[in-house]
C-alpha atoms as a PDB file:
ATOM      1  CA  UNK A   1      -0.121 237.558 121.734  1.00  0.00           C
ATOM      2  CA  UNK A   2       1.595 238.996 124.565  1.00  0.00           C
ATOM      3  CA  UNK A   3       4.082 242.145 124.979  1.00  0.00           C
ATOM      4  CA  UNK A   4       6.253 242.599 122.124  1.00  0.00           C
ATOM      5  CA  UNK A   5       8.912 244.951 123.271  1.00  0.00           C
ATOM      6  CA  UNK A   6      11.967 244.336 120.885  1.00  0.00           C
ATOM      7  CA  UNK A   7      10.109 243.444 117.781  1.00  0.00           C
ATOM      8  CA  UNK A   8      10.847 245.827 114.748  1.00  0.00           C
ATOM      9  CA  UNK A   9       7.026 246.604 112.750  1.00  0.00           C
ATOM     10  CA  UNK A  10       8.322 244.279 110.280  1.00  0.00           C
ATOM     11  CA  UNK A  11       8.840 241.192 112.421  1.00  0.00           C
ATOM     12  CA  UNK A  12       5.647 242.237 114.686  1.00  0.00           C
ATOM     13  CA  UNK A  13       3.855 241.697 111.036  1.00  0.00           C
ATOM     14  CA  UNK A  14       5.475 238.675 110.090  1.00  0.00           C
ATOM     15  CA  UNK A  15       4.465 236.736 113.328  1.00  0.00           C
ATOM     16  CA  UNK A  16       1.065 238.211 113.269  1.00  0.00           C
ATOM     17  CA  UNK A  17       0.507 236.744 110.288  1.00  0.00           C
ATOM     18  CA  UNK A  18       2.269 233.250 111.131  1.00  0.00           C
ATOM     19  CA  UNK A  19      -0.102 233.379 114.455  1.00  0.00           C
ATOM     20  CA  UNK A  20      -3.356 233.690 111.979  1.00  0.00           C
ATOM     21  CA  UNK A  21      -2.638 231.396 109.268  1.00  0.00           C
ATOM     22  CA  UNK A  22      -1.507 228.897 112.557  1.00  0.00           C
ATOM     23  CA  UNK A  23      -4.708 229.472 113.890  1.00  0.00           C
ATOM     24  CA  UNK A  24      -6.459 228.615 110.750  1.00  0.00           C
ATOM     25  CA  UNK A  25      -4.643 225.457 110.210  1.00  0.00           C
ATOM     26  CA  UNK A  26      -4.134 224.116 113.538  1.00  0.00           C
ATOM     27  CA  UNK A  27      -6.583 225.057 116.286  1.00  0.00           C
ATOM     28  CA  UNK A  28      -5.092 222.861 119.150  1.00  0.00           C
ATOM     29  CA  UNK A  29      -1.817 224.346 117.733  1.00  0.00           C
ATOM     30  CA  UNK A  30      -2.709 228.051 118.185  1.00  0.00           C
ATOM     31  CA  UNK A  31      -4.051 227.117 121.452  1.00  0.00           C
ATOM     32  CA  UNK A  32      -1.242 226.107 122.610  1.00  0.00           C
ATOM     33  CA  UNK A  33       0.627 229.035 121.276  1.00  0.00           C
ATOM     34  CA  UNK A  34      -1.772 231.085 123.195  1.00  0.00           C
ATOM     35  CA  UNK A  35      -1.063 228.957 126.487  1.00  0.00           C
ATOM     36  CA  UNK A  36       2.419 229.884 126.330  1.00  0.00           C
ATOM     37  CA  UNK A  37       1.875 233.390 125.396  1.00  0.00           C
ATOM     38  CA  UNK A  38       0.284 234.075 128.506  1.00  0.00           C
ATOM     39  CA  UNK A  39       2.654 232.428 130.699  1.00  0.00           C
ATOM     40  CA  UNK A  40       5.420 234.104 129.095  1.00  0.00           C
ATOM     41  CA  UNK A  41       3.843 237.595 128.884  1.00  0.00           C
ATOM     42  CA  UNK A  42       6.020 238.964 132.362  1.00  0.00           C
ATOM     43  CA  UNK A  43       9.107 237.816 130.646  1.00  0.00           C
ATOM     44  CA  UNK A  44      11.696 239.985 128.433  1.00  0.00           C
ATOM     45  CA  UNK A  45      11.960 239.041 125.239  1.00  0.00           C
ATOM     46  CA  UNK A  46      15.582 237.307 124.720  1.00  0.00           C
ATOM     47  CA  UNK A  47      18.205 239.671 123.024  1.00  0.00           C
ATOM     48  CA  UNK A  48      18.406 238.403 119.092  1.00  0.00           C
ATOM     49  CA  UNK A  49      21.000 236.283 118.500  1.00  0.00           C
ATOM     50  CA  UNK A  50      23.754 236.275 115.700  1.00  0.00           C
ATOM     51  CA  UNK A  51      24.479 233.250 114.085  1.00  0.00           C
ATOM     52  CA  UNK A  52      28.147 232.606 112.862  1.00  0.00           C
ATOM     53  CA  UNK A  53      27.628 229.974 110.268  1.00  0.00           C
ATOM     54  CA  UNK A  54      28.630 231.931 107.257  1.00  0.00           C
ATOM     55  CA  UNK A  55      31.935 233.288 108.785  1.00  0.00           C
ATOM     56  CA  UNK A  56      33.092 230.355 109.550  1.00  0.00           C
ATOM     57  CA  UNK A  57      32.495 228.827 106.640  1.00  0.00           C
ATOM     58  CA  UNK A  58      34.247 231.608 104.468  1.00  0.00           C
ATOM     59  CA  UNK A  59      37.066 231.452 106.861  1.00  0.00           C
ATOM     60  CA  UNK A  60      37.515 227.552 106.163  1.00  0.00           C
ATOM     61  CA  UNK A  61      37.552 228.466 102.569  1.00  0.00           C
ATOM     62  CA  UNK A  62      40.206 230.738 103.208  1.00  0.00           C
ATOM     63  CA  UNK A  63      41.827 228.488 105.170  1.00  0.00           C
ATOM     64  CA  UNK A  64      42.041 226.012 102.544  1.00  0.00           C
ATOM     65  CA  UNK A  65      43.241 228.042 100.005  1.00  0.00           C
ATOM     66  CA  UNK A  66      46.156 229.268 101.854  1.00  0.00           C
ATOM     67  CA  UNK A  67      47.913 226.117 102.711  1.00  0.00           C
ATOM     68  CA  UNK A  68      46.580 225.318  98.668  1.00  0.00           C
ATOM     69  CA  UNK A  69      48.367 228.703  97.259  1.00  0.00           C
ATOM     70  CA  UNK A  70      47.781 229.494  93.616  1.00  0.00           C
ATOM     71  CA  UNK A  71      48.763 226.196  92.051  1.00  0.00           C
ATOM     72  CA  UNK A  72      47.114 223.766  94.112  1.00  0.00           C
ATOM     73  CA  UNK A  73      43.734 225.946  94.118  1.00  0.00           C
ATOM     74  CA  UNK A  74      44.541 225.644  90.028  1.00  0.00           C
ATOM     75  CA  UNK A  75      44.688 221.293  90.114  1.00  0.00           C
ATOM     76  CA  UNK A  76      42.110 221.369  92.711  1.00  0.00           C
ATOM     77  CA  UNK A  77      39.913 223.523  90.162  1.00  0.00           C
ATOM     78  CA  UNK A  78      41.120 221.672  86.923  1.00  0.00           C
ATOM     79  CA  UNK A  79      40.673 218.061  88.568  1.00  0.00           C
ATOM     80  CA  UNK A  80      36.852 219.162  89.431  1.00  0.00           C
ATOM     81  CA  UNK A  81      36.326 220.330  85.799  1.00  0.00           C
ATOM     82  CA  UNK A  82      37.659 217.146  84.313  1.00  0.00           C
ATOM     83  CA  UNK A  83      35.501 214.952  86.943  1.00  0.00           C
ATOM     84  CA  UNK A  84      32.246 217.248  85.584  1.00  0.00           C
ATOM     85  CA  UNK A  85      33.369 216.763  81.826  1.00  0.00           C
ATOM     86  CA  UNK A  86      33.825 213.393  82.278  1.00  0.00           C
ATOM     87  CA  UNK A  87      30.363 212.790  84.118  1.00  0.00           C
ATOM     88  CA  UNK A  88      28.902 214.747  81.611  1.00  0.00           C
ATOM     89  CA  UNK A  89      30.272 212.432  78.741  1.00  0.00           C
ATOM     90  CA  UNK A  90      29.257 209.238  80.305  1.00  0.00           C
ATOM     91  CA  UNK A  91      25.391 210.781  80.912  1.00  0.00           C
ATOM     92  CA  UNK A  92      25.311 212.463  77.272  1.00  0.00           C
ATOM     93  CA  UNK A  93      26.482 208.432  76.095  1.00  0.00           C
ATOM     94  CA  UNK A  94      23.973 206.601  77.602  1.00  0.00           C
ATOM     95  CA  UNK A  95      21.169 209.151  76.470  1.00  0.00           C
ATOM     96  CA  UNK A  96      20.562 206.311  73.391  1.00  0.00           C
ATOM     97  CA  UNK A  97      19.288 203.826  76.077  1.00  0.00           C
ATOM     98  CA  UNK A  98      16.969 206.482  77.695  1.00  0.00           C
ATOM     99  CA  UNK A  99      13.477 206.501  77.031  1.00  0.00           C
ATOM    100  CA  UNK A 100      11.853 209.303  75.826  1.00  0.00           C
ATOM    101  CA  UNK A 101      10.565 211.754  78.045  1.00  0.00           C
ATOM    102  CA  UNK A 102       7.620 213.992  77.443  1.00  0.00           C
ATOM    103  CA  UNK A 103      10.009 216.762  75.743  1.00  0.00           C
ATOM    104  CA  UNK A 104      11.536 214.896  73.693  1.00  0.00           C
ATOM    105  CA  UNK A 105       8.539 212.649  72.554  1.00  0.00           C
ATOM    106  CA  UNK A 106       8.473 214.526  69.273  1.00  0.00           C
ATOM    107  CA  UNK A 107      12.339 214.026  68.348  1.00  0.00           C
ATOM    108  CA  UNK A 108      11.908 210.202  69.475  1.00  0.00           C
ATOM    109  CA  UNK A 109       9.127 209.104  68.059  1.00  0.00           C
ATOM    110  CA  UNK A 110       8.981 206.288  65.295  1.00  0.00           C
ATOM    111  CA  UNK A 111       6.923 206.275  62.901  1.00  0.00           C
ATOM    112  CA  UNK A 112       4.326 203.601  62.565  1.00  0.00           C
ATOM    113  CA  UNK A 113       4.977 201.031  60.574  1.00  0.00           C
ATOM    114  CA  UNK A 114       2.831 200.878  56.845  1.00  0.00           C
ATOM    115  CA  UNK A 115       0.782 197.894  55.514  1.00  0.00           C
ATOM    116  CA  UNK A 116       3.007 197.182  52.746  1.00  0.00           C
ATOM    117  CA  UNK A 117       5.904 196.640  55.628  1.00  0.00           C
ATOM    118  CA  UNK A 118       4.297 193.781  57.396  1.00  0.00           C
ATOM    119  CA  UNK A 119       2.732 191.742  55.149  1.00  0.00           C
ATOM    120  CA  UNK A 120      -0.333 190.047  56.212  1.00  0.00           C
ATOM    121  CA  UNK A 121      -0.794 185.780  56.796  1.00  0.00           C
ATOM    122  CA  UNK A 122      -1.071 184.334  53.552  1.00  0.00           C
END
């Protein structure tokens, strides 16, 4: 590949690697990657960029619990436990109607029924 000015050894690995498993996999893929490479190699290499996502997630959170305060964050918190017990009850009921699955094949199977249980045609 071209010039890599502001790649760290770690990332210069990392996208080594991607570029030979890529051309492995995908020749018409690679070549194209190589195309681009050369077209590209005068260029700089863009400054890294720093994505926000987190913070403003967190900061919604926050958000929230402010205009909440203490006692709404507590109904808010007490309201999702009671929704998960009460999911959890309905599931754990209808287990009886399940079918068995492969882990519990030994704790739901019958036993076969004997001769003297089903008589034969007379």
């Amino acid at each position: 590949m071209g010039d890599a000015m502001s790649l760290s050894p770690r990332d210069r690995q990392s996208l080594d690697s991607i570029t030979e498993g890529l051309a492995g996999s995908d020749p018409v893929l690679a070549r194209l990657l190589d195309t681009f490479t050369r077209l590209t190699a005068g260029e700089a290499m863009p400054s890294r960029e720093h994505v926000e996502g987190r913070g403003r997630i967190r900061e919604g959170v926050r958000r929230v619990g402010r205009r909440l305060g203490p006692g709404g964050i507590m109904i808010v918190l007490w309201l999702v436990i009671t929704v998960l017990l009460v999911s959890l009850a309905v599931v754990s009921g209808n287990t009886d109607r399940l079918p068995c699955s492969a882990s519990q094949a030994m704790g739901c199977a019958q036993p076969a029924p004997s001769a003297a249980a089903h008589p034969g045609p007379s």
